[in-house]
C-alpha atoms as a PDB file:
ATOM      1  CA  UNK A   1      23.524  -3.296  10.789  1.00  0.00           C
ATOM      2  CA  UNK A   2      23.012  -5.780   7.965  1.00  0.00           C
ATOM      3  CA  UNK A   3      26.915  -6.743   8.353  1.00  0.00           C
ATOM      4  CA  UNK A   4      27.303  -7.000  11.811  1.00  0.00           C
ATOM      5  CA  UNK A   5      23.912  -9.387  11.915  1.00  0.00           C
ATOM      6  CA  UNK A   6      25.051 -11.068   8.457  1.00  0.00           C
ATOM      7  CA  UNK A   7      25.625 -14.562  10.525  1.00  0.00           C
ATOM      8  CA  UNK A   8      22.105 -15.143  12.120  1.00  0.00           C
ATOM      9  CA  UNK A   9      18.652 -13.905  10.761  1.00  0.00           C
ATOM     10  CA  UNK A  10      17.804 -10.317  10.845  1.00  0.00           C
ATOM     11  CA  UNK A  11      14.511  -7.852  10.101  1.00  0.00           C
ATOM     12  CA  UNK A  12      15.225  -4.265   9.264  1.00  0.00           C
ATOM     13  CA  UNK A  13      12.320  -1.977   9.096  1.00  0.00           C
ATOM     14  CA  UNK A  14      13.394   0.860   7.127  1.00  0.00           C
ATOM     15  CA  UNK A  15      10.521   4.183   7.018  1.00  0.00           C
ATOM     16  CA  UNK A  16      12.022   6.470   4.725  1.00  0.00           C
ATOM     17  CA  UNK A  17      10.736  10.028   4.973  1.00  0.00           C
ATOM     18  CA  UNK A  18      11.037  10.234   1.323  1.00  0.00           C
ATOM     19  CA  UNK A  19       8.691  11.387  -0.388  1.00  0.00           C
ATOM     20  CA  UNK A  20       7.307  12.732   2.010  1.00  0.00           C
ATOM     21  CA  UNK A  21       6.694  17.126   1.987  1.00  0.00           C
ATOM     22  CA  UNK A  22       7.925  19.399   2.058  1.00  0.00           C
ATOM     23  CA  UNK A  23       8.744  18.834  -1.844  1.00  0.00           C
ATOM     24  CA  UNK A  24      12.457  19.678  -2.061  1.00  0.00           C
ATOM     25  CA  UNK A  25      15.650  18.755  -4.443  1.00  0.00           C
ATOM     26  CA  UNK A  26      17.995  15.900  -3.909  1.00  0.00           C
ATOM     27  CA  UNK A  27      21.392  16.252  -3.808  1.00  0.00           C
ATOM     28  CA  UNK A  28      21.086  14.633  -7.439  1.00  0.00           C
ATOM     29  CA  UNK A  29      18.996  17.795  -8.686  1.00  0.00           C
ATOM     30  CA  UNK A  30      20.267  19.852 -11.006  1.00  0.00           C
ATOM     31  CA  UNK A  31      19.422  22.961  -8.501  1.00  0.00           C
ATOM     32  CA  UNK A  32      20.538  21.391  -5.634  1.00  0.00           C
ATOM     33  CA  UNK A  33      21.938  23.749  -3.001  1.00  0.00           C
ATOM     34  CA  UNK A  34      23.794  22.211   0.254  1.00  0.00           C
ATOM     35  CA  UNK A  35      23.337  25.425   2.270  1.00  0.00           C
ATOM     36  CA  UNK A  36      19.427  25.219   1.879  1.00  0.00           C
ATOM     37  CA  UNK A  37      17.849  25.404   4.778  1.00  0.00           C
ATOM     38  CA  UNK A  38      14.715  23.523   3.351  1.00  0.00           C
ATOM     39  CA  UNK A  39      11.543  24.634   1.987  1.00  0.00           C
ATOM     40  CA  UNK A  40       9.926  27.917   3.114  1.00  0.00           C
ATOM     41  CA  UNK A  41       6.904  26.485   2.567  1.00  0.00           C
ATOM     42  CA  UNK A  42       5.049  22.954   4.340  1.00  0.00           C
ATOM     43  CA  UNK A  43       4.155  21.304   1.083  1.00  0.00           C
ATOM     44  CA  UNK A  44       7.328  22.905  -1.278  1.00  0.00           C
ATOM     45  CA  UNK A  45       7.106  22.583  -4.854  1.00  0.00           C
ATOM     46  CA  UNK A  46       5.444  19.479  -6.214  1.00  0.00           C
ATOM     47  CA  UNK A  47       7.827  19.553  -9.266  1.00  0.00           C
ATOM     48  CA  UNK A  48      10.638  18.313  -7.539  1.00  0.00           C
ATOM     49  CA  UNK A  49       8.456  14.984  -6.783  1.00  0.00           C
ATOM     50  CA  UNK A  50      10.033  13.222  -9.446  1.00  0.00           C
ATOM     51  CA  UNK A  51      13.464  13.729  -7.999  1.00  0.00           C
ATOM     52  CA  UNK A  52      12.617  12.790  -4.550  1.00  0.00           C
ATOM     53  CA  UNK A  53      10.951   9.339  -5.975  1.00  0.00           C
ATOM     54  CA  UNK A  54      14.087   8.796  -8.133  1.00  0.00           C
ATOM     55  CA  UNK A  55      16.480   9.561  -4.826  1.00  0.00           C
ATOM     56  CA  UNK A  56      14.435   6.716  -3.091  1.00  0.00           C
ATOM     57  CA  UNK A  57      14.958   4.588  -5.660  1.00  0.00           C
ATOM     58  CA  UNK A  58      18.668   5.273  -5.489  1.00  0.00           C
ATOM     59  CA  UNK A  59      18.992   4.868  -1.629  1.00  0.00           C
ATOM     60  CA  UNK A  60      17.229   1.271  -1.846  1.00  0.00           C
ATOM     61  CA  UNK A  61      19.077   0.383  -4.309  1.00  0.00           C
ATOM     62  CA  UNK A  62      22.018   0.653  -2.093  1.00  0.00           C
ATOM     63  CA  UNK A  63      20.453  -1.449  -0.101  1.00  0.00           C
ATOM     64  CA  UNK A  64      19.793  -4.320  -1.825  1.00  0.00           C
ATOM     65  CA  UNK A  65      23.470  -3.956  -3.543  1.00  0.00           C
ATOM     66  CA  UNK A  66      24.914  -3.814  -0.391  1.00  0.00           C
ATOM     67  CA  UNK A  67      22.797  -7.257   0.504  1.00  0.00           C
ATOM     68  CA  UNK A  68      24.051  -8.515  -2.408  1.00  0.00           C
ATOM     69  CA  UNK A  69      27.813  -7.696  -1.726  1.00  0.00           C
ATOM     70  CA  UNK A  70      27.409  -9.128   1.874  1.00  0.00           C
ATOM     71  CA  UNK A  71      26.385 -13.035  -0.131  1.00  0.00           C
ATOM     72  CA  UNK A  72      23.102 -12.209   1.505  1.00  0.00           C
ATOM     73  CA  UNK A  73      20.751 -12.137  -1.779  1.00  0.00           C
ATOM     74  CA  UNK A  74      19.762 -15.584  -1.898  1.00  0.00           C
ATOM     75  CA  UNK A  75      18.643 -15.577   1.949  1.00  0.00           C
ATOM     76  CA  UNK A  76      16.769 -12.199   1.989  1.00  0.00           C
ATOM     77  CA  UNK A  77      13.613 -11.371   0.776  1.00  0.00           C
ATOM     78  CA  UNK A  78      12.788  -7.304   0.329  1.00  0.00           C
ATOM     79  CA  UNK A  79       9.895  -5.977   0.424  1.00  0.00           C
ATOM     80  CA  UNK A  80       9.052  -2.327  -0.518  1.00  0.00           C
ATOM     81  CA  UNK A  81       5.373  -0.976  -0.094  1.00  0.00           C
ATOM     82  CA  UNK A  82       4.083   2.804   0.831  1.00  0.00           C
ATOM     83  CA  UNK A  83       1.694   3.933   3.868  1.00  0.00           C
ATOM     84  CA  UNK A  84      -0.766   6.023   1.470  1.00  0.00           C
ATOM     85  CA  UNK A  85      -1.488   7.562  -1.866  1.00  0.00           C
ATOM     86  CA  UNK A  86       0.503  10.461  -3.854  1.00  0.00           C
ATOM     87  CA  UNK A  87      -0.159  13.995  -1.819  1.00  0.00           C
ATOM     88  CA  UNK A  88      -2.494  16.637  -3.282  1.00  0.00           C
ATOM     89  CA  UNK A  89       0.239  18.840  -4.474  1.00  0.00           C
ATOM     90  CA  UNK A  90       0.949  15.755  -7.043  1.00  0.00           C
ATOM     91  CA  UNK A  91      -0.723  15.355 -10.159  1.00  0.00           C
ATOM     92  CA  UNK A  92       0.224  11.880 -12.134  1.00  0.00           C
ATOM     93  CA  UNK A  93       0.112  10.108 -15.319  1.00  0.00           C
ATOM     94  CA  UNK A  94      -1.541   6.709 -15.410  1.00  0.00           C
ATOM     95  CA  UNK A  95      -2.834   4.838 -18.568  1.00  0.00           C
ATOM     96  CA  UNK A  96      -3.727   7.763 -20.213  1.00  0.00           C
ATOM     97  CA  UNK A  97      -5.342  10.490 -17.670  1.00  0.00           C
ATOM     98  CA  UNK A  98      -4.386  12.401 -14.990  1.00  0.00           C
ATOM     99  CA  UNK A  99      -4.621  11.631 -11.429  1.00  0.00           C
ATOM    100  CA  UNK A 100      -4.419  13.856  -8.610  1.00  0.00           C
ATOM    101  CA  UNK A 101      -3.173  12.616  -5.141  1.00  0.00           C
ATOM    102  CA  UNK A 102      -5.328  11.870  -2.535  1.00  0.00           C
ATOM    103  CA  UNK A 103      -3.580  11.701   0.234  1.00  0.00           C
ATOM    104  CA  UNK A 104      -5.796  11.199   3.534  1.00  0.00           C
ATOM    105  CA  UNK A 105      -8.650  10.092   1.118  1.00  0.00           C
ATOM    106  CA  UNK A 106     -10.353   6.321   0.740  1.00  0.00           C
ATOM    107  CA  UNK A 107     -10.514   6.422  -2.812  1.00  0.00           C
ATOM    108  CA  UNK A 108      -7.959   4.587  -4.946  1.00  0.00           C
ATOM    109  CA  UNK A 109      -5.698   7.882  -5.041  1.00  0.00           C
ATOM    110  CA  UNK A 110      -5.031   7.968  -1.355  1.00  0.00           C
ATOM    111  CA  UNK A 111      -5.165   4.287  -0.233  1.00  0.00           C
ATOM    112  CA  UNK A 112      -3.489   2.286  -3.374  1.00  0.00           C
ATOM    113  CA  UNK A 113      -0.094   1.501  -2.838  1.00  0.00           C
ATOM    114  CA  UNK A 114       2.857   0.313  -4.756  1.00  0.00           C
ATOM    115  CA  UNK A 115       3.866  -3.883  -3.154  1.00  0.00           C
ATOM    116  CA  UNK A 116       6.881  -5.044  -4.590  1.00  0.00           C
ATOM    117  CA  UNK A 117       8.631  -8.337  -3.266  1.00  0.00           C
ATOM    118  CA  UNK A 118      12.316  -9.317  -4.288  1.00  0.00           C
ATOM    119  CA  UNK A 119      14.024 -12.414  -3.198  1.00  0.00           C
ATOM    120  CA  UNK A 120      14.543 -16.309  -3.467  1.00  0.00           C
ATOM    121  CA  UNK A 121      12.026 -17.851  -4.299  1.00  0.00           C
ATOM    122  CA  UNK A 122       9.880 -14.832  -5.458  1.00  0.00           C
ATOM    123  CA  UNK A 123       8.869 -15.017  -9.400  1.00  0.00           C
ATOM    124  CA  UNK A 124      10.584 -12.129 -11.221  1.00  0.00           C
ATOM    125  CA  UNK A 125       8.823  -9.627 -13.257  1.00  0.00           C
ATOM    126  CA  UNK A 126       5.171 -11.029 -12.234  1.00  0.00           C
ATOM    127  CA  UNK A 127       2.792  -8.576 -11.489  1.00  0.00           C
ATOM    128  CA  UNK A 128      -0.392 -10.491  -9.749  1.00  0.00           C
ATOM    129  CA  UNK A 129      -3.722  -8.410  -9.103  1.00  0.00           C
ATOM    130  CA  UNK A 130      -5.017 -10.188  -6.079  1.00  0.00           C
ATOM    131  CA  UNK A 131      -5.981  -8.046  -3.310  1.00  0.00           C
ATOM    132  CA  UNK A 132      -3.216  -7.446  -0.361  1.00  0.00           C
ATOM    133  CA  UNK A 133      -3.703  -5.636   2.775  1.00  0.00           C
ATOM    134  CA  UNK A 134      -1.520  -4.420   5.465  1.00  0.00           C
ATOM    135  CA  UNK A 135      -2.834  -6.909   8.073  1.00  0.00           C
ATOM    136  CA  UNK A 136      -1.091  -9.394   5.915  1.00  0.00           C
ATOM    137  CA  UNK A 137       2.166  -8.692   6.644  1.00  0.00           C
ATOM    138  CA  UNK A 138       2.228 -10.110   9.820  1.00  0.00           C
ATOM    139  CA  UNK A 139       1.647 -13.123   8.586  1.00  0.00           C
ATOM    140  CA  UNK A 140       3.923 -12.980   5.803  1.00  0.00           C
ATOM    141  CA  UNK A 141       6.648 -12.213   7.657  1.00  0.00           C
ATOM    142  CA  UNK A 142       5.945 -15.723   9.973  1.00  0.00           C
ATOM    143  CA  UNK A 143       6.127 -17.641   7.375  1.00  0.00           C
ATOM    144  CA  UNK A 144       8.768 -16.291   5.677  1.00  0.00           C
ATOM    145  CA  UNK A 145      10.865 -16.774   9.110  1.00  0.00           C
ATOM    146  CA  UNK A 146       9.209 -19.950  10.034  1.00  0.00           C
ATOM    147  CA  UNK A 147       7.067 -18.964  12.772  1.00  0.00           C
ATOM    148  CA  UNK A 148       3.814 -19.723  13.763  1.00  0.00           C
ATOM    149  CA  UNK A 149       1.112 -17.304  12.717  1.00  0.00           C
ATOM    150  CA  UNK A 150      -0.365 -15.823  15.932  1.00  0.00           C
ATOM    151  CA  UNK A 151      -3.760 -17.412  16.214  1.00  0.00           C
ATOM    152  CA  UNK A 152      -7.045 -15.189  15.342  1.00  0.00           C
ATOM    153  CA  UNK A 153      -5.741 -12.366  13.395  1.00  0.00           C
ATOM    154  CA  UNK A 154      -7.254 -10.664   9.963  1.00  0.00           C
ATOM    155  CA  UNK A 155      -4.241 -11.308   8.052  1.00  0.00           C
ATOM    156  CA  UNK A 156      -3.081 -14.045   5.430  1.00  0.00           C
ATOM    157  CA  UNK A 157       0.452 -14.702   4.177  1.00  0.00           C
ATOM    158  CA  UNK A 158       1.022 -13.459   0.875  1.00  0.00           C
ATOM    159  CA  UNK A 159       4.151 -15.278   0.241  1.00  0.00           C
ATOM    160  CA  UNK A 160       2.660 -18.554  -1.599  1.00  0.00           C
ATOM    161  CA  UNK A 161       1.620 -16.044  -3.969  1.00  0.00           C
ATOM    162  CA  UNK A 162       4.546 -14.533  -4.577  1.00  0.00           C
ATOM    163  CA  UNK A 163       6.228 -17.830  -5.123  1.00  0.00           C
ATOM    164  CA  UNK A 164       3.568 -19.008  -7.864  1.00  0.00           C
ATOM    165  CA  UNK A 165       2.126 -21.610  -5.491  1.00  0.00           C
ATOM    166  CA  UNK A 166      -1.635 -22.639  -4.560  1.00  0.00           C
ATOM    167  CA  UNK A 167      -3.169 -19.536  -2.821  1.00  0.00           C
ATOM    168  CA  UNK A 168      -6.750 -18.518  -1.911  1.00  0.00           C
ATOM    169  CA  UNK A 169      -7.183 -15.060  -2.968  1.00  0.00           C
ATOM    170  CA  UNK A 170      -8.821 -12.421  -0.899  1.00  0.00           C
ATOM    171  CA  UNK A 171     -12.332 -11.735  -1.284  1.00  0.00           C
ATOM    172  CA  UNK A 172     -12.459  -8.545   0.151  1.00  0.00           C
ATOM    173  CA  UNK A 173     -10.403  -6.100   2.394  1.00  0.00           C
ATOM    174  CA  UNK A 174     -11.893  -3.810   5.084  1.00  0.00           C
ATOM    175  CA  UNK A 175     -11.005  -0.293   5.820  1.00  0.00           C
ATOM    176  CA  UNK A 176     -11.817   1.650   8.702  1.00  0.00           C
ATOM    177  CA  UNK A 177      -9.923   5.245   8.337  1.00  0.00           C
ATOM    178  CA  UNK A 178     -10.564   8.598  10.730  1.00  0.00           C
ATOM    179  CA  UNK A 179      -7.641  10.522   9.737  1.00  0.00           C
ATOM    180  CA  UNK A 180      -7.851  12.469  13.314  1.00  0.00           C
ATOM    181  CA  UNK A 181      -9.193   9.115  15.197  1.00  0.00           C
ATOM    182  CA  UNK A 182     -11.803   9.990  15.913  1.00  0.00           C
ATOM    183  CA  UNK A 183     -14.872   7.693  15.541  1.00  0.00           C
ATOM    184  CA  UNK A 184     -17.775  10.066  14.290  1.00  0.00           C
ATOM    185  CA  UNK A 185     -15.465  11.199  11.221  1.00  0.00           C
ATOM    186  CA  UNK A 186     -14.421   7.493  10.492  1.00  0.00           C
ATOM    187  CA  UNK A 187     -14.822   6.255   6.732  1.00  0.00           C
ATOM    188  CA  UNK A 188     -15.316   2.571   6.784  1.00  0.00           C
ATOM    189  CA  UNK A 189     -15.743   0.306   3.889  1.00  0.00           C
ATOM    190  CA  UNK A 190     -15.157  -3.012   2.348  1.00  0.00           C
ATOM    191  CA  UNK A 191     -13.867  -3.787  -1.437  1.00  0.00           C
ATOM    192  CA  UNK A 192     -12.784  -6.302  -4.072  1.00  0.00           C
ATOM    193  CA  UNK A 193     -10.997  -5.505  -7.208  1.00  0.00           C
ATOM    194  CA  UNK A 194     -13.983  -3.828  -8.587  1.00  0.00           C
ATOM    195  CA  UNK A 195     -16.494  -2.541  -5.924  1.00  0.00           C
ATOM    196  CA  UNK A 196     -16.181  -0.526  -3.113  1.00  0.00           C
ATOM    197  CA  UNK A 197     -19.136  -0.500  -0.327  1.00  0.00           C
ATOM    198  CA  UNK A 198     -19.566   2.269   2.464  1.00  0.00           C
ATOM    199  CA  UNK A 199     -20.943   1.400   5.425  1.00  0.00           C
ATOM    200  CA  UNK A 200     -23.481   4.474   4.839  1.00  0.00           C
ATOM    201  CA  UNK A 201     -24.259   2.399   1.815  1.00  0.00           C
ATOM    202  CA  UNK A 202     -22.854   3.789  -1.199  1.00  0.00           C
ATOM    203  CA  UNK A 203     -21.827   1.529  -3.536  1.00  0.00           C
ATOM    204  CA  UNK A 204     -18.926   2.301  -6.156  1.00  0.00           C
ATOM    205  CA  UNK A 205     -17.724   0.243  -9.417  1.00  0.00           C
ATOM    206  CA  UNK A 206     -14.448   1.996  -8.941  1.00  0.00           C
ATOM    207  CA  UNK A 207     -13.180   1.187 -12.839  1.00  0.00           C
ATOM    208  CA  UNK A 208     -15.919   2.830 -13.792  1.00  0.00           C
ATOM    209  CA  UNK A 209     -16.186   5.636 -11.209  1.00  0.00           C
ATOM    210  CA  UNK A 210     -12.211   6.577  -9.534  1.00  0.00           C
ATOM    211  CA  UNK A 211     -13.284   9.034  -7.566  1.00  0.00           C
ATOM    212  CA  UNK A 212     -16.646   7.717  -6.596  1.00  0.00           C
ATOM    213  CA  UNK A 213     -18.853  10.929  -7.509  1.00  0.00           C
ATOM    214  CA  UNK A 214     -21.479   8.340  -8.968  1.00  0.00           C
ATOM    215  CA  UNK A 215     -22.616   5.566  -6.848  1.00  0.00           C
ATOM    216  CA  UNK A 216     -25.111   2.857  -7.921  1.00  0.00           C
ATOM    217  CA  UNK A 217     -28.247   2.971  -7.952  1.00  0.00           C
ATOM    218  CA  UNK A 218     -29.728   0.573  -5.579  1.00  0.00           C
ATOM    219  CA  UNK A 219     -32.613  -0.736  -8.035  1.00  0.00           C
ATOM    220  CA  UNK A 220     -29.998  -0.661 -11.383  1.00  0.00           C
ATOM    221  CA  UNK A 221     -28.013  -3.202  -9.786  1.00  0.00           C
ATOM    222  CA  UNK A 222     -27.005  -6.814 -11.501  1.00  0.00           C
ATOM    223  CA  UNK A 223     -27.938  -9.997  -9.813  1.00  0.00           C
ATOM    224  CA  UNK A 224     -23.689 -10.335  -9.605  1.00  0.00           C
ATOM    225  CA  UNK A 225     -23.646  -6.631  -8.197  1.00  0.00           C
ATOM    226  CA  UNK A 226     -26.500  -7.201  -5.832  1.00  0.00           C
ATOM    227  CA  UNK A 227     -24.248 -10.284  -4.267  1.00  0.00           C
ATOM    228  CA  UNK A 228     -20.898  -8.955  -4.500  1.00  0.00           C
ATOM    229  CA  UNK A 229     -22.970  -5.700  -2.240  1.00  0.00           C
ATOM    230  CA  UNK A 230     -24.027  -8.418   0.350  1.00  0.00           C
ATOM    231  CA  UNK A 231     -20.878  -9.860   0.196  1.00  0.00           C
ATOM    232  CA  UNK A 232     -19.008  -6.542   1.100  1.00  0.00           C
ATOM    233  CA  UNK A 233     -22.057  -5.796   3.438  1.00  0.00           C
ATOM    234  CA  UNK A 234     -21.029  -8.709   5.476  1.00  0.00           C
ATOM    235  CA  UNK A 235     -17.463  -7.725   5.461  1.00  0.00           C
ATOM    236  CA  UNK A 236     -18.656  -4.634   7.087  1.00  0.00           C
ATOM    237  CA  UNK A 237     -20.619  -6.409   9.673  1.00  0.00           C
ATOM    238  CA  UNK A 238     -18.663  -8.944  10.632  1.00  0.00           C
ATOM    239  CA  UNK A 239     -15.765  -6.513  11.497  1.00  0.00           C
ATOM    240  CA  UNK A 240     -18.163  -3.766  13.505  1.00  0.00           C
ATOM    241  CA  UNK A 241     -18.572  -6.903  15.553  1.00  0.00           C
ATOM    242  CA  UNK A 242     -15.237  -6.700  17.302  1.00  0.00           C
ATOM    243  CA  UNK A 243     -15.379  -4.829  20.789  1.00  0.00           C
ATOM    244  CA  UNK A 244     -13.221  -1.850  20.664  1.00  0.00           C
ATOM    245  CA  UNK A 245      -9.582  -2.662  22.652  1.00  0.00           C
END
């Protein structure tokens, strides 16, 4: 596809189903056997997890190579991101503790994703800590194909950021998550960097507290805390505002 549209602009959406489970080898493993008929099992064996993220890597690799051997590099920007945390089978490393996948959870461990942007005009090796949220792709993409943003939408372009130019940070993102749909299991919150508030009204410092077994006590709470709550409170508000579609 990317030759034969090589000429005129072009978006390829590429969903891998790595690494997704069942947890299998790769035809790089060392037990790799061509006549498998896959895992007996839905989620596999969570030790081959490292060879499934390693084949991904190889595979988009070929990608960009191949973008590179079609003169295409300096008009293409990549970006690779993922839909939700590590699964539970998956137990990572990560400045010096463990952390178990949460997959299908709203802490950090199922909703924190990897973003990484490749292209002209894109600073290499920076690594920026602003927030980023899905809705902003939409945007992103508009700009970077010079196209007007679609008026009233959540999103902002990240791509000023990526490029080291002036850009307003998020304050917040908003989450509303019901892993089945429906709306009396939803889990909806607001967050910044730091703090994460429910709309039940639990309040996390998630540095402090990754998987949010402690939150804050209501009358312990910082004159910054106590604003950065109303701040996320509004968040909340303002999007349980919108009549359902």
């Amino acid at each position: 596809f990317i030759t034969a549209s090589k000429d005129e602009p072009f978006l390829v959406y590429y969903p891998m189903i790595l690494t997704h489970c069942p947890f299998v080898p790769t035809p790089d493993s060392a037990d790799w056997d061509p006549t498998s008929k896959g895992s007996p099992t839905y989620k596999g064996d969570a030790k081959y997890f490292g060879d499934m993220v390693a084949y991904m890597d190889k595979l988009i690799g070929r990608i960009a190579q191949h973008v590179a051997d079609e003169d295409l590099a300096e008009d293409t920007i990549l970006l690779f991101t993922g839909d939700n945390g590590t699964d539970t089978p998956v137990v990572s490393q990560w400045q010096g503790r463990q952390v178990f996948g949460a997959k299908g959870e709203t802490t950090d461990a199922g909703t924190r994703v990897p973003l990484i942007v490749q292209g002209p005009g894109v600073q290499p090796g920076k690594v920026y800590d602003e927030l980023v949220d899905f809705s902003d792709f939409l945007p992103t993409l508009c700009q970077i194909a010079n196209k007007e943003i679609p008026p009233g939408i959540d999103g902002q372009s990240f791509l000023p950021l990526t490029a080291g130019e002036e850009y307003s940070p998020r304050e917040a993102v908003y989450s509303w998550f019901s892993r089945s749909g429906d709306p009396e299991k939803a889990k909806v919150f607001a967050r910044n960097q730091e703090y994460k508030l429910y709309a039940d009204g639990a309040f996390f410092h998630i540095p402090e507290d990754p998987l949010e077994e402690s939150p804050l006590e209501v009358d312990s709470l910082t004159d910054e805390q106590q604003s950065i709550k109303k701040l996320l409170a509004r968040v909340i508000e303002k999007h349980q505002r919108i009549p359902a579609q």
